[in-house]
N, C-alpha and C. Protein backbone atom coordinates (compact mmCIF):
# COMPACT_ATOMS: atom_id res chain seq x y z
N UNK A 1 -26.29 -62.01 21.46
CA UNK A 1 -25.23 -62.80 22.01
C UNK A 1 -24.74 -62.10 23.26
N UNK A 2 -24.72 -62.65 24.27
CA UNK A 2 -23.83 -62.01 25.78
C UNK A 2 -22.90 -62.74 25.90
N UNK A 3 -22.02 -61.45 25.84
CA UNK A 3 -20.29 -61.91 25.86
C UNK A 3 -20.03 -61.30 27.40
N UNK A 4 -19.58 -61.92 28.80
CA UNK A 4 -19.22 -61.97 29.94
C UNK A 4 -19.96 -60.16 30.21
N UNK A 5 -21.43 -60.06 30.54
CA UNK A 5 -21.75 -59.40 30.72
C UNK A 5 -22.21 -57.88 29.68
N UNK A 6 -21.65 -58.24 28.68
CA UNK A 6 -22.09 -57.05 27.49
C UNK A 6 -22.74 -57.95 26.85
N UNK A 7 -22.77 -56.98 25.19
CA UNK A 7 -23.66 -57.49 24.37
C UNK A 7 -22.85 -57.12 23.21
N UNK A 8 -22.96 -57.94 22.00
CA UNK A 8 -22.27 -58.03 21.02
C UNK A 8 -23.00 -58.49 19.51
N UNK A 9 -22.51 -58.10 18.57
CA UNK A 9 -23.27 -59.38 17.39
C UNK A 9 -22.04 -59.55 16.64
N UNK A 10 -22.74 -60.74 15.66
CA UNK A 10 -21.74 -61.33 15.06
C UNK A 10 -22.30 -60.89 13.32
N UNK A 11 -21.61 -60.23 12.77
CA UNK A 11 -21.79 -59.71 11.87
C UNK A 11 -21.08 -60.53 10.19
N UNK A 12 -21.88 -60.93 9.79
CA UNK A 12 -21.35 -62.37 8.56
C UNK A 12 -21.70 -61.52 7.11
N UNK A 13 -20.42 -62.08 6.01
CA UNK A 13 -20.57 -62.10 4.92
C UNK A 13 -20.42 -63.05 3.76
N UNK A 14 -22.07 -63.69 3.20
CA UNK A 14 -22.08 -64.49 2.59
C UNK A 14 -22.12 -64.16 1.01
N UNK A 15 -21.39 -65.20 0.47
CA UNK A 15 -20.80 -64.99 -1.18
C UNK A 15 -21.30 -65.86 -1.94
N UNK A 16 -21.38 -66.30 -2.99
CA UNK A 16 -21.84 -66.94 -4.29
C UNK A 16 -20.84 -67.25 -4.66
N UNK A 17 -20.19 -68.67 -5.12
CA UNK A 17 -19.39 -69.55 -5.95
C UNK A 17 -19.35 -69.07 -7.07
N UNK A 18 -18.78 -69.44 -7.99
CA UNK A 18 -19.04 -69.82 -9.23
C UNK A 18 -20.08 -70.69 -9.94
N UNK A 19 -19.47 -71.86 -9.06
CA UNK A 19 -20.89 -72.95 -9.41
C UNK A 19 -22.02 -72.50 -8.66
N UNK A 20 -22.51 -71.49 -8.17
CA UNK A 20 -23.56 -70.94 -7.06
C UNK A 20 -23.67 -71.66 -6.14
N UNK A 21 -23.05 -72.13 -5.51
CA UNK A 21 -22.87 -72.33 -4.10
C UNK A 21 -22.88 -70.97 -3.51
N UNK A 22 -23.24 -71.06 -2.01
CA UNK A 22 -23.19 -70.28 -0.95
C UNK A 22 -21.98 -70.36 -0.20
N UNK A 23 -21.65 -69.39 0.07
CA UNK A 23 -20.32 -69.99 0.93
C UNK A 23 -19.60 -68.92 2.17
N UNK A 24 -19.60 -69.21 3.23
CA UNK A 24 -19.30 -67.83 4.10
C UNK A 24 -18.01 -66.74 4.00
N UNK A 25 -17.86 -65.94 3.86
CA UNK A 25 -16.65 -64.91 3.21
C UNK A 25 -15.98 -65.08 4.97
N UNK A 26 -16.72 -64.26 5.47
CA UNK A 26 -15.96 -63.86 6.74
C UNK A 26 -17.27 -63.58 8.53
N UNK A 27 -16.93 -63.67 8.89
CA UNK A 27 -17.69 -63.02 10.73
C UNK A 27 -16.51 -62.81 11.19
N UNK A 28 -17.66 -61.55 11.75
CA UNK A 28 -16.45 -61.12 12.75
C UNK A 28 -17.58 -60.15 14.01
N UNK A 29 -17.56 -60.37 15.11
CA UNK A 29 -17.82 -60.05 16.66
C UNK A 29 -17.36 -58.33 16.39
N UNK A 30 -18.58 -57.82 16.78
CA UNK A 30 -18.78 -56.42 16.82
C UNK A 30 -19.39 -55.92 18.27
N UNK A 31 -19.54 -54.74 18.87
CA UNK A 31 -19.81 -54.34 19.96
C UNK A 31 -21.27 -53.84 19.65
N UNK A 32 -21.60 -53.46 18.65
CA UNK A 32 -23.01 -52.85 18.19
C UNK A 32 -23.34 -52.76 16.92
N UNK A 33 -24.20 -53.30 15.98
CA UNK A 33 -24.79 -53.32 14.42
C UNK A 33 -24.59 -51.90 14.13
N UNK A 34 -23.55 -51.71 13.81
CA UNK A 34 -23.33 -50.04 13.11
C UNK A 34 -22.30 -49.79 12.15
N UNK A 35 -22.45 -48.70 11.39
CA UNK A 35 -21.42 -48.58 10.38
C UNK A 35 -20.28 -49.19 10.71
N UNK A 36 -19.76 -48.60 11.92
CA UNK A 36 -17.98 -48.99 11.46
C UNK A 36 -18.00 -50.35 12.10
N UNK A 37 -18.55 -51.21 12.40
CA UNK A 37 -19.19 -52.83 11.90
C UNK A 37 -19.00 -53.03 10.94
N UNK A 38 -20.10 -53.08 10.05
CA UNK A 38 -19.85 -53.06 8.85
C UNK A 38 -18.54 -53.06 7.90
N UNK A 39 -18.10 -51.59 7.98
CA UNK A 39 -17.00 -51.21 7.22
C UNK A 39 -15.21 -52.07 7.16
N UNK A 40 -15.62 -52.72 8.98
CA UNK A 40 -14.59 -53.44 9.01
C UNK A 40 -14.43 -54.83 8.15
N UNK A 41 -16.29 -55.69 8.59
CA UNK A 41 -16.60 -56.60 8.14
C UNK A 41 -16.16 -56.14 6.43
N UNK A 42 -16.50 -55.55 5.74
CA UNK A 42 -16.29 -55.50 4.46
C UNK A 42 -14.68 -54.78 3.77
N UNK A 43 -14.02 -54.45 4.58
CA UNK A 43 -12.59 -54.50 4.72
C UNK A 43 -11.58 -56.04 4.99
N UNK A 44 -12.26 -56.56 5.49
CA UNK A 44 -12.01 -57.89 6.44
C UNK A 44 -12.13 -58.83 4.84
N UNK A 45 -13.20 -58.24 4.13
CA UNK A 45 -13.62 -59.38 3.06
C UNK A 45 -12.90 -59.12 2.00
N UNK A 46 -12.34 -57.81 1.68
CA UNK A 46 -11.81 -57.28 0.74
C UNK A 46 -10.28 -57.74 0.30
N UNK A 47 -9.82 -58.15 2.07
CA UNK A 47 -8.43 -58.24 2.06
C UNK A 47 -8.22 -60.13 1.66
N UNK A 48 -9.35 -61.06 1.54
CA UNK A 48 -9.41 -62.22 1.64
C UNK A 48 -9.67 -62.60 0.10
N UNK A 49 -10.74 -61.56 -0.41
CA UNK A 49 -11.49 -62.04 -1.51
C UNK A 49 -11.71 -61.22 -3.07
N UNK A 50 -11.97 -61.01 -3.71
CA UNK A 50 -11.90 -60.02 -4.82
C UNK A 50 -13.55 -60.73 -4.95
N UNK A 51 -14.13 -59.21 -5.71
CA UNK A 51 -15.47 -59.79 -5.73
C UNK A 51 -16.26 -58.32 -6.36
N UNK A 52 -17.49 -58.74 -7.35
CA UNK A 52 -17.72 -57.81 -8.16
C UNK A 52 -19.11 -56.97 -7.69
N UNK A 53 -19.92 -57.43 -6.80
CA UNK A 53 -21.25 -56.87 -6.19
C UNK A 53 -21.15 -57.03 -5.13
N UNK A 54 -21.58 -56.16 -4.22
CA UNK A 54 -21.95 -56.34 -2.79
C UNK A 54 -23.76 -55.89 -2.87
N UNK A 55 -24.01 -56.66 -1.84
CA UNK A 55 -25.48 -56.64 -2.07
C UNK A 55 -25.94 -56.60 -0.12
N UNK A 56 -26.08 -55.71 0.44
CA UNK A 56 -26.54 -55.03 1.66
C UNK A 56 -27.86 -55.40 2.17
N UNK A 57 -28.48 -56.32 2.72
CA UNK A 57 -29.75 -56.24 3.47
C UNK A 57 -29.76 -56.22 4.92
């Protein structure tokens, strides 16, 4: 993604229903695919959602 001359990604966390549906938790616009990416993204999800596995690929 080029954001006004840099570069950025958009970093997403997808969840499982109950009824197993798919369903998007959260994105959120990062400066570079790296830990503290991550850590926010899954802070970001924590504060929205309660949830028993995280599963990382």
């Amino acid at each position: 993604m080029k954001l006004k001359e840099r570069r950025g990604v958009l970093l997403s966390a997808i969840g499982v229903t109950e009824e197993g549906k798919r369903a998007v938790l959260e994105i959120i616009l990062s400066r570079e695919e790296d830990a503290t990416g991550y850590w926010r993204l899954l802070v970001e999800v924590w504060k929205k959602h309660s949830f028993i596995l995280i599963v990382a690929s």
